[in-house]
C-alpha atoms as a PDB file:
ATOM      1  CA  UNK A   1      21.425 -19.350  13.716  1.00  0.00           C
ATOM      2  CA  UNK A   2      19.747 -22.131  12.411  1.00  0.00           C
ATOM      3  CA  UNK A   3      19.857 -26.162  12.821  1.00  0.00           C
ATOM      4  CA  UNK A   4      19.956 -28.995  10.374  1.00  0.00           C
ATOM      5  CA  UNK A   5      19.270 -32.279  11.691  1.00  0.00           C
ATOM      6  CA  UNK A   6      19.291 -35.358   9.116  1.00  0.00           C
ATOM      7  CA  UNK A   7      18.140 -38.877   9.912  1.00  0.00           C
ATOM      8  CA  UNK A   8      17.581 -42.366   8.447  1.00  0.00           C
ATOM      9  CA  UNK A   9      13.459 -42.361   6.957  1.00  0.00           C
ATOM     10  CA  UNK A  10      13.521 -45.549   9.478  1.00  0.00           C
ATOM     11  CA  UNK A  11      13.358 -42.965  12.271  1.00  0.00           C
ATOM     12  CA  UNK A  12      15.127 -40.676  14.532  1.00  0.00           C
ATOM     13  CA  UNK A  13      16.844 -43.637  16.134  1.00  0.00           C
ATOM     14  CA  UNK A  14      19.415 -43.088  13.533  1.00  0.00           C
ATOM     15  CA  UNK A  15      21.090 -39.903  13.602  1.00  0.00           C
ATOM     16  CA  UNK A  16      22.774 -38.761  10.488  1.00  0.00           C
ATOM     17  CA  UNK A  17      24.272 -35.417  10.904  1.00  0.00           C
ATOM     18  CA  UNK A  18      23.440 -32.407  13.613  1.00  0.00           C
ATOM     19  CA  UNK A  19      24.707 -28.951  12.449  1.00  0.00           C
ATOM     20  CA  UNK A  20      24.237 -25.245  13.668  1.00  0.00           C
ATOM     21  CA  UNK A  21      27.344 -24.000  10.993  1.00  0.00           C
ATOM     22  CA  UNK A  22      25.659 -21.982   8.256  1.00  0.00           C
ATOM     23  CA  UNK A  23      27.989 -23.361   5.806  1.00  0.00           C
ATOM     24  CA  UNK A  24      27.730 -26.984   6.463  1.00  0.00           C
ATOM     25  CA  UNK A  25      23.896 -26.914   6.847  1.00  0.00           C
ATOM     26  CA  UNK A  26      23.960 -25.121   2.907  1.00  0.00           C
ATOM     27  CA  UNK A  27      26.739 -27.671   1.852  1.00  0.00           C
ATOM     28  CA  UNK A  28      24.057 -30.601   3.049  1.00  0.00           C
ATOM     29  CA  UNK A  29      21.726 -28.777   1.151  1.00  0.00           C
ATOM     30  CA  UNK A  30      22.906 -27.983  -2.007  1.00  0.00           C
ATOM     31  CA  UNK A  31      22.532 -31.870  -3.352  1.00  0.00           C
ATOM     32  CA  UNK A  32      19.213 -31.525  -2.651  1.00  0.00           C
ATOM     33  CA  UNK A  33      18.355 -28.819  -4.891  1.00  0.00           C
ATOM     34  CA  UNK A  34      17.664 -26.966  -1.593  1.00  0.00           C
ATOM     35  CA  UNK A  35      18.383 -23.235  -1.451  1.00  0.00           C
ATOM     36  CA  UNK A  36      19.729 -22.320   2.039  1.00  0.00           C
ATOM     37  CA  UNK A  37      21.056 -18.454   2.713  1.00  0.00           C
ATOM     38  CA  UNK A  38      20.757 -16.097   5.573  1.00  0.00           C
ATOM     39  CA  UNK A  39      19.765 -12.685   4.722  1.00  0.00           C
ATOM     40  CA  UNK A  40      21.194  -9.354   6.502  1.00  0.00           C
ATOM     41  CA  UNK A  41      18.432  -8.832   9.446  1.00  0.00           C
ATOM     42  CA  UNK A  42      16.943  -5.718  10.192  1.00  0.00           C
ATOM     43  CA  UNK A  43      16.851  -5.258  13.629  1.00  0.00           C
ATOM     44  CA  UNK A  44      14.534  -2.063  13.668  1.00  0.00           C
ATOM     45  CA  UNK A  45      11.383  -4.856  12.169  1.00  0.00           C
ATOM     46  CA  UNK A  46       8.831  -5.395  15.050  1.00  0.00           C
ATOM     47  CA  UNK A  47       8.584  -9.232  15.002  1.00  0.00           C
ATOM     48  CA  UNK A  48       4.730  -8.647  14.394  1.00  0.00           C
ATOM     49  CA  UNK A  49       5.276  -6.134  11.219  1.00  0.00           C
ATOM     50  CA  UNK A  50       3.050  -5.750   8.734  1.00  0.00           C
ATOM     51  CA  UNK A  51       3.244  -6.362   5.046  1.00  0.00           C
ATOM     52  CA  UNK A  52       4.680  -3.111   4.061  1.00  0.00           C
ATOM     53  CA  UNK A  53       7.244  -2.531   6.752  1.00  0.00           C
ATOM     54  CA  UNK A  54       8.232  -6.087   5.634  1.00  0.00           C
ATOM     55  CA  UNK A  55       8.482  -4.967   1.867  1.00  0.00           C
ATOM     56  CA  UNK A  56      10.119  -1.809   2.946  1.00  0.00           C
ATOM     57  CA  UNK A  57      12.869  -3.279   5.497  1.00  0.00           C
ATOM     58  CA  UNK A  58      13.795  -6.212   2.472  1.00  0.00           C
ATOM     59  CA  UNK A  59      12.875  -4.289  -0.699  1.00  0.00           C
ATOM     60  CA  UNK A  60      16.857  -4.717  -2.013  1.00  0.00           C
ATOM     61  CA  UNK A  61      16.780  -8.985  -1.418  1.00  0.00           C
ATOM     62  CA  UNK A  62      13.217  -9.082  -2.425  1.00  0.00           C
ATOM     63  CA  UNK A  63      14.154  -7.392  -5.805  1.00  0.00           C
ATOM     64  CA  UNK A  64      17.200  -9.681  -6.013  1.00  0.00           C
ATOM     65  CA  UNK A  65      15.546 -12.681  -5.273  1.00  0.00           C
ATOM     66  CA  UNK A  66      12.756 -11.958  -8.287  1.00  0.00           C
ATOM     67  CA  UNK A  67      15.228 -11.456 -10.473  1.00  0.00           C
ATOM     68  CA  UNK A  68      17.454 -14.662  -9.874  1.00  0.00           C
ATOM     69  CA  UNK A  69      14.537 -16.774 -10.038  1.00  0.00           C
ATOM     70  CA  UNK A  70      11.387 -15.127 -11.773  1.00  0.00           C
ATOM     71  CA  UNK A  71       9.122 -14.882  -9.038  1.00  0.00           C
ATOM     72  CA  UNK A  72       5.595 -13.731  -9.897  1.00  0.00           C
ATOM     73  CA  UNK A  73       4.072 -12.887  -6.270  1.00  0.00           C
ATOM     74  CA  UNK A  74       5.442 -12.534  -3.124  1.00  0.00           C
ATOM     75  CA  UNK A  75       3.184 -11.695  -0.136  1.00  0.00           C
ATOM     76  CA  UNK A  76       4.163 -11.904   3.565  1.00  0.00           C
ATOM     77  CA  UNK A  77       2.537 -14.452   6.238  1.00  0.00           C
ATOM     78  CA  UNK A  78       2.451 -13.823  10.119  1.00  0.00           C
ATOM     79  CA  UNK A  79       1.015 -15.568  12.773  1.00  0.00           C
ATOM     80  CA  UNK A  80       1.876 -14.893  16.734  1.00  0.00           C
ATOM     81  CA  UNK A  81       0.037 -15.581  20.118  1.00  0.00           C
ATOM     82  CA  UNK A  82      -2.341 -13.245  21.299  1.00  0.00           C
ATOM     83  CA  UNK A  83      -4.740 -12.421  23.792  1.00  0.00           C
ATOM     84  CA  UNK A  84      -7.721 -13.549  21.111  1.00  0.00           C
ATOM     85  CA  UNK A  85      -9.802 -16.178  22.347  1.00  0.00           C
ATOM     86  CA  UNK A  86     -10.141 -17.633  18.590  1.00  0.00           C
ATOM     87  CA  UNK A  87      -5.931 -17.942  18.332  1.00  0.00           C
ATOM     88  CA  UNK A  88      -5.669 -20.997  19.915  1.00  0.00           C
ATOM     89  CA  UNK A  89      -8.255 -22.704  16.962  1.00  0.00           C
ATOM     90  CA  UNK A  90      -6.475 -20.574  14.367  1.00  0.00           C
ATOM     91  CA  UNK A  91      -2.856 -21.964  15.418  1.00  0.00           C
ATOM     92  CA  UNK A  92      -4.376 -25.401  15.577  1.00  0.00           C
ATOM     93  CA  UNK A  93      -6.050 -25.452  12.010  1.00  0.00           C
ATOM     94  CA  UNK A  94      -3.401 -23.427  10.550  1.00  0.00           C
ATOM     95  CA  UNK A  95      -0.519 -26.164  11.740  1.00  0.00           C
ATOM     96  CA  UNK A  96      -2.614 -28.955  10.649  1.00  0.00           C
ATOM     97  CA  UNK A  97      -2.977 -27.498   6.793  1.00  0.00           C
ATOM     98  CA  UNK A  98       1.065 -28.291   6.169  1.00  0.00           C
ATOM     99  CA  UNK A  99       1.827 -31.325   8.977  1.00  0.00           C
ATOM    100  CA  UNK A 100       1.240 -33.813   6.940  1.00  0.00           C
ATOM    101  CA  UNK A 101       3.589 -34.980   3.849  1.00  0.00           C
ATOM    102  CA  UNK A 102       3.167 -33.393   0.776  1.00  0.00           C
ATOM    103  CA  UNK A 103       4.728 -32.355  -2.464  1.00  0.00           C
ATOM    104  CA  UNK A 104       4.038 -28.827  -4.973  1.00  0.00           C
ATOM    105  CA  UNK A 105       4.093 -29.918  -8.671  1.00  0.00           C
ATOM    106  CA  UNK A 106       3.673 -26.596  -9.737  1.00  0.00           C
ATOM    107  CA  UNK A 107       5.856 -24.273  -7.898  1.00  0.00           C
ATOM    108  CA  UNK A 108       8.944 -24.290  -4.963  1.00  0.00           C
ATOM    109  CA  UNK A 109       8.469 -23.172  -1.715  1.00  0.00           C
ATOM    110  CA  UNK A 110      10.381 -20.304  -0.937  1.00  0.00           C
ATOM    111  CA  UNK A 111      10.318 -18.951   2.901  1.00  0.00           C
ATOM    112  CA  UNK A 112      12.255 -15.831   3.985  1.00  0.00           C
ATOM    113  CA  UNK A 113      11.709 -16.414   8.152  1.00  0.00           C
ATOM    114  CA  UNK A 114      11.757 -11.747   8.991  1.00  0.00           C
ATOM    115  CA  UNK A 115      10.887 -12.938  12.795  1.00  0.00           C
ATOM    116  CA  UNK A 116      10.135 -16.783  15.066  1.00  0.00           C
ATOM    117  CA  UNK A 117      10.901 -19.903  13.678  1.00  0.00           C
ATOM    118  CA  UNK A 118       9.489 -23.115  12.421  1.00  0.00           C
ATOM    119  CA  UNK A 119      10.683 -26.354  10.671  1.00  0.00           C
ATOM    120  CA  UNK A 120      10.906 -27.716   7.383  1.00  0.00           C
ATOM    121  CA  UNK A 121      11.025 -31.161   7.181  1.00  0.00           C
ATOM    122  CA  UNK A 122      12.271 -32.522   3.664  1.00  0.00           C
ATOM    123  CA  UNK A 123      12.285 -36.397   3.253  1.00  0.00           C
ATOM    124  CA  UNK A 124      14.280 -37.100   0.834  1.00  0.00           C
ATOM    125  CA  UNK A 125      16.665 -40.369  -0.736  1.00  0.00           C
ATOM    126  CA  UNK A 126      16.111 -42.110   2.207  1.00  0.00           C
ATOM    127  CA  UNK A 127      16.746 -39.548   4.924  1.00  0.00           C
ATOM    128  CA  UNK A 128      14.389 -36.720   6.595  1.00  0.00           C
ATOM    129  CA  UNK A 129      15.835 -33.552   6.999  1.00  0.00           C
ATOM    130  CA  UNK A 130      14.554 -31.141   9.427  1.00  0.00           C
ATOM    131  CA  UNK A 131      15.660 -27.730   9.106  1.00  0.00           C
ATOM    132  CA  UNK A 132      14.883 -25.324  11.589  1.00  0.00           C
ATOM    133  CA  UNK A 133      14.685 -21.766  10.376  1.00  0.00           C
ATOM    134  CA  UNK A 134      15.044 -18.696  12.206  1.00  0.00           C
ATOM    135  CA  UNK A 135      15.043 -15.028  11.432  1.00  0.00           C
ATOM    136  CA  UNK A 136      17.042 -14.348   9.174  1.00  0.00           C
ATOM    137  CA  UNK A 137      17.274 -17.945   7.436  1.00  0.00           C
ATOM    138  CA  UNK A 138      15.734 -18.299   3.643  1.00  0.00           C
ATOM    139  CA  UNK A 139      15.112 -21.476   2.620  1.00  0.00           C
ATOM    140  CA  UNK A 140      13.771 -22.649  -0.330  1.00  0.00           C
ATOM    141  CA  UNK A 141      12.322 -26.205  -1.134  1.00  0.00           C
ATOM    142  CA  UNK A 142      12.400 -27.447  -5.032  1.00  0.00           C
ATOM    143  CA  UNK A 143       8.939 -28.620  -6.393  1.00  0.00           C
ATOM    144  CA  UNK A 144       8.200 -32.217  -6.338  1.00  0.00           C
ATOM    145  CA  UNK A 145      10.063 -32.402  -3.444  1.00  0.00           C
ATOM    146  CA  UNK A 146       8.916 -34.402  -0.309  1.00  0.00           C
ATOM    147  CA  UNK A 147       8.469 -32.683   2.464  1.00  0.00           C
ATOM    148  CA  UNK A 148       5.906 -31.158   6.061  1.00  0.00           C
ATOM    149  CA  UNK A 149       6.763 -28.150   7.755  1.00  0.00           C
ATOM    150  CA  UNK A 150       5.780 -27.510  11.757  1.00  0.00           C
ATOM    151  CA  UNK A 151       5.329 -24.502  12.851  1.00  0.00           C
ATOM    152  CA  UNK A 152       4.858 -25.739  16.855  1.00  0.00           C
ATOM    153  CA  UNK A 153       1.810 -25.782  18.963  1.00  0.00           C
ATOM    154  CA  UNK A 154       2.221 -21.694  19.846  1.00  0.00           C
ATOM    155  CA  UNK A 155       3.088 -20.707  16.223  1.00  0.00           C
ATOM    156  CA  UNK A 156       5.115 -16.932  16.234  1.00  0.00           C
ATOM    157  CA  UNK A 157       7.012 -16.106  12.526  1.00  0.00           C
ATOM    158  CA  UNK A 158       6.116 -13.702  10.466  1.00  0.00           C
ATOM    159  CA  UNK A 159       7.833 -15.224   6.785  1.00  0.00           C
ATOM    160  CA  UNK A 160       7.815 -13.623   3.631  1.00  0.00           C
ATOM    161  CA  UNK A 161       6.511 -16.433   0.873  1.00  0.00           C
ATOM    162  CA  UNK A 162       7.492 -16.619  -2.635  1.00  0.00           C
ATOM    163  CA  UNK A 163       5.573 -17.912  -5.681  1.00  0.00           C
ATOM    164  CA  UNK A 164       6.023 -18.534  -9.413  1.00  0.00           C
ATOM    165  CA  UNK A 165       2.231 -19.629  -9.998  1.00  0.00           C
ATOM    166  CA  UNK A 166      -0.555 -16.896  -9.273  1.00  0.00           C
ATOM    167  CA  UNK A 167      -2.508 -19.675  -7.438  1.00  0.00           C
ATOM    168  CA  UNK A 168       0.057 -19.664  -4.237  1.00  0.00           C
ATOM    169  CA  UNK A 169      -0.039 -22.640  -2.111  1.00  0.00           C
ATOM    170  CA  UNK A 170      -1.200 -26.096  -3.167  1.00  0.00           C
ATOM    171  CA  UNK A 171       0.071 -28.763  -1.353  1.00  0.00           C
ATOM    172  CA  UNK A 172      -0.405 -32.939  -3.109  1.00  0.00           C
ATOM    173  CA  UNK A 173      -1.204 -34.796  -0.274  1.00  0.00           C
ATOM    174  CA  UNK A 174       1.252 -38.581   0.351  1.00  0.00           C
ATOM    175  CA  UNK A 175      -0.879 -40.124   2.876  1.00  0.00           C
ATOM    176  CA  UNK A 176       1.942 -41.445   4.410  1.00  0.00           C
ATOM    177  CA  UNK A 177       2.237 -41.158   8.440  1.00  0.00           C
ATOM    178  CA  UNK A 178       5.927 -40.419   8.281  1.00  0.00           C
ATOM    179  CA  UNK A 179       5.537 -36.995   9.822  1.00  0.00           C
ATOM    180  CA  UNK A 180       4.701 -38.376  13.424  1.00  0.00           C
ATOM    181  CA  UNK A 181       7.359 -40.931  13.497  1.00  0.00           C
ATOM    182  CA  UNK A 182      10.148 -37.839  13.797  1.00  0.00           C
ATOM    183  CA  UNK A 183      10.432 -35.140  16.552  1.00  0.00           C
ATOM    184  CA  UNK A 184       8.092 -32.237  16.188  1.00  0.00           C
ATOM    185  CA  UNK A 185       8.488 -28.521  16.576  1.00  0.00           C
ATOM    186  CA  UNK A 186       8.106 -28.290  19.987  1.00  0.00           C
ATOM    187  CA  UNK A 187      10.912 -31.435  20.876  1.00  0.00           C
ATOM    188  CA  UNK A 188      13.414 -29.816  18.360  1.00  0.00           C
ATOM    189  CA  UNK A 189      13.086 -26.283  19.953  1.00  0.00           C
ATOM    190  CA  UNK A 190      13.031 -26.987  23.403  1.00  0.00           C
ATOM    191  CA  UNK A 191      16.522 -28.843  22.516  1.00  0.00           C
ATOM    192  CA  UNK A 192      17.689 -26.283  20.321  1.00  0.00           C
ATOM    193  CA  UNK A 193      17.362 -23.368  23.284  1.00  0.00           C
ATOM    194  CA  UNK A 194      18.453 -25.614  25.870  1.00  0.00           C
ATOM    195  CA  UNK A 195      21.735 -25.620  23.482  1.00  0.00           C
ATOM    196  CA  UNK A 196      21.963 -22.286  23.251  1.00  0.00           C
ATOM    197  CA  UNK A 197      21.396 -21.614  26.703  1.00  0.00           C
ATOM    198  CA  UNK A 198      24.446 -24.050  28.317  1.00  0.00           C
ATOM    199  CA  UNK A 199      26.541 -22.716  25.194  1.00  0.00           C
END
């Protein structure tokens, strides 16, 4: 499952639309240019895998996926808590590179979430979207569109990242402080579990 919640850009004071249904979150999407899908998940993938038991497990999507869309590297990102007395600095500096606004001019950004979670925020004609991805959940963000994505103050996902330009990530910069006017990663999730949990 995963969780779409829309507000006004004025701030979260203005709710818009709150949705867990797979259909209506992709539906919400789809103006955007957004690509929303849930692929099957493989249950026998440790949540820590590595890059070729990733490549392995989704091989048939992967190939799919490249095909639809012309993808020229894929490569597979994971960072989860461990007993390493350097992973607190890493999670800090590795949240910071994509908490602030920015925009690709070059490429999408195409996540496939294979394990955790973490939140896309898209800010777009007036509203800010925050879409909380889970395993299973692809999502993929047009370039030149707005957007931050928080991946919490004890980061665990393991996401398989998709790329048109050999370059990979490069992230334009707003400035703007919108990003700490809406609820972050930590807020959302607590909520989202407590859901769960009384559901």
């Amino acid at each position: 499952m995963t969780l779409l919640t829309t507000w006004s850009e004025s701030g979260p004071e203005t709710l818009v639309r709150r949705t867990s249904d797979p259909a209506e979150i992709a539906e919400a999407l789809k103006p955007l240019g957004v690509r929303y899908e849930q692929w099957p998940i493989r249950e026998d993938v440790p949540f820590d895998a590595d890059s070729a038991t990733v490549f392995a497990a989704y091989g048939p999507e992967i190939d799919k996926l490249n095909a639809e869309e012309g993808f020229t590297t894929v490569d597979v990102l994971g960072l989860h808590p461990s007993d390493d007395p350097e992973f607190p600095a890493k999670a800090k500096a590795a949240r910071e590179k994509f908490l602030q606004e920015h925009t690709h001019d070059d490429d999408d950004e195409v996540r496939f979430f294979v394990s955790g979670s973490g939140i896309f925020y898209l800010h777009v004609n007036g509203e800010v979207h925050a879409v909380y991805c889970e395993k299973g959940d692809l999502l993929g963000v047009p370039r030149g569109t707005t957007h931050w994505f928080d991946m919490g103050t004890r980061p665990s996902f393991t996401a398989i990242r998709f790329f048109h330009e050999e370059d990979g990530w490069i992230g334009n910069f707003t400035g703007s402080p919108i990003s700490a006017r809406f609820p972050d990663y930590d807020t959302i999730a607590a909520g989202y579990e407590a859901d769960k949990g009384a559901a």
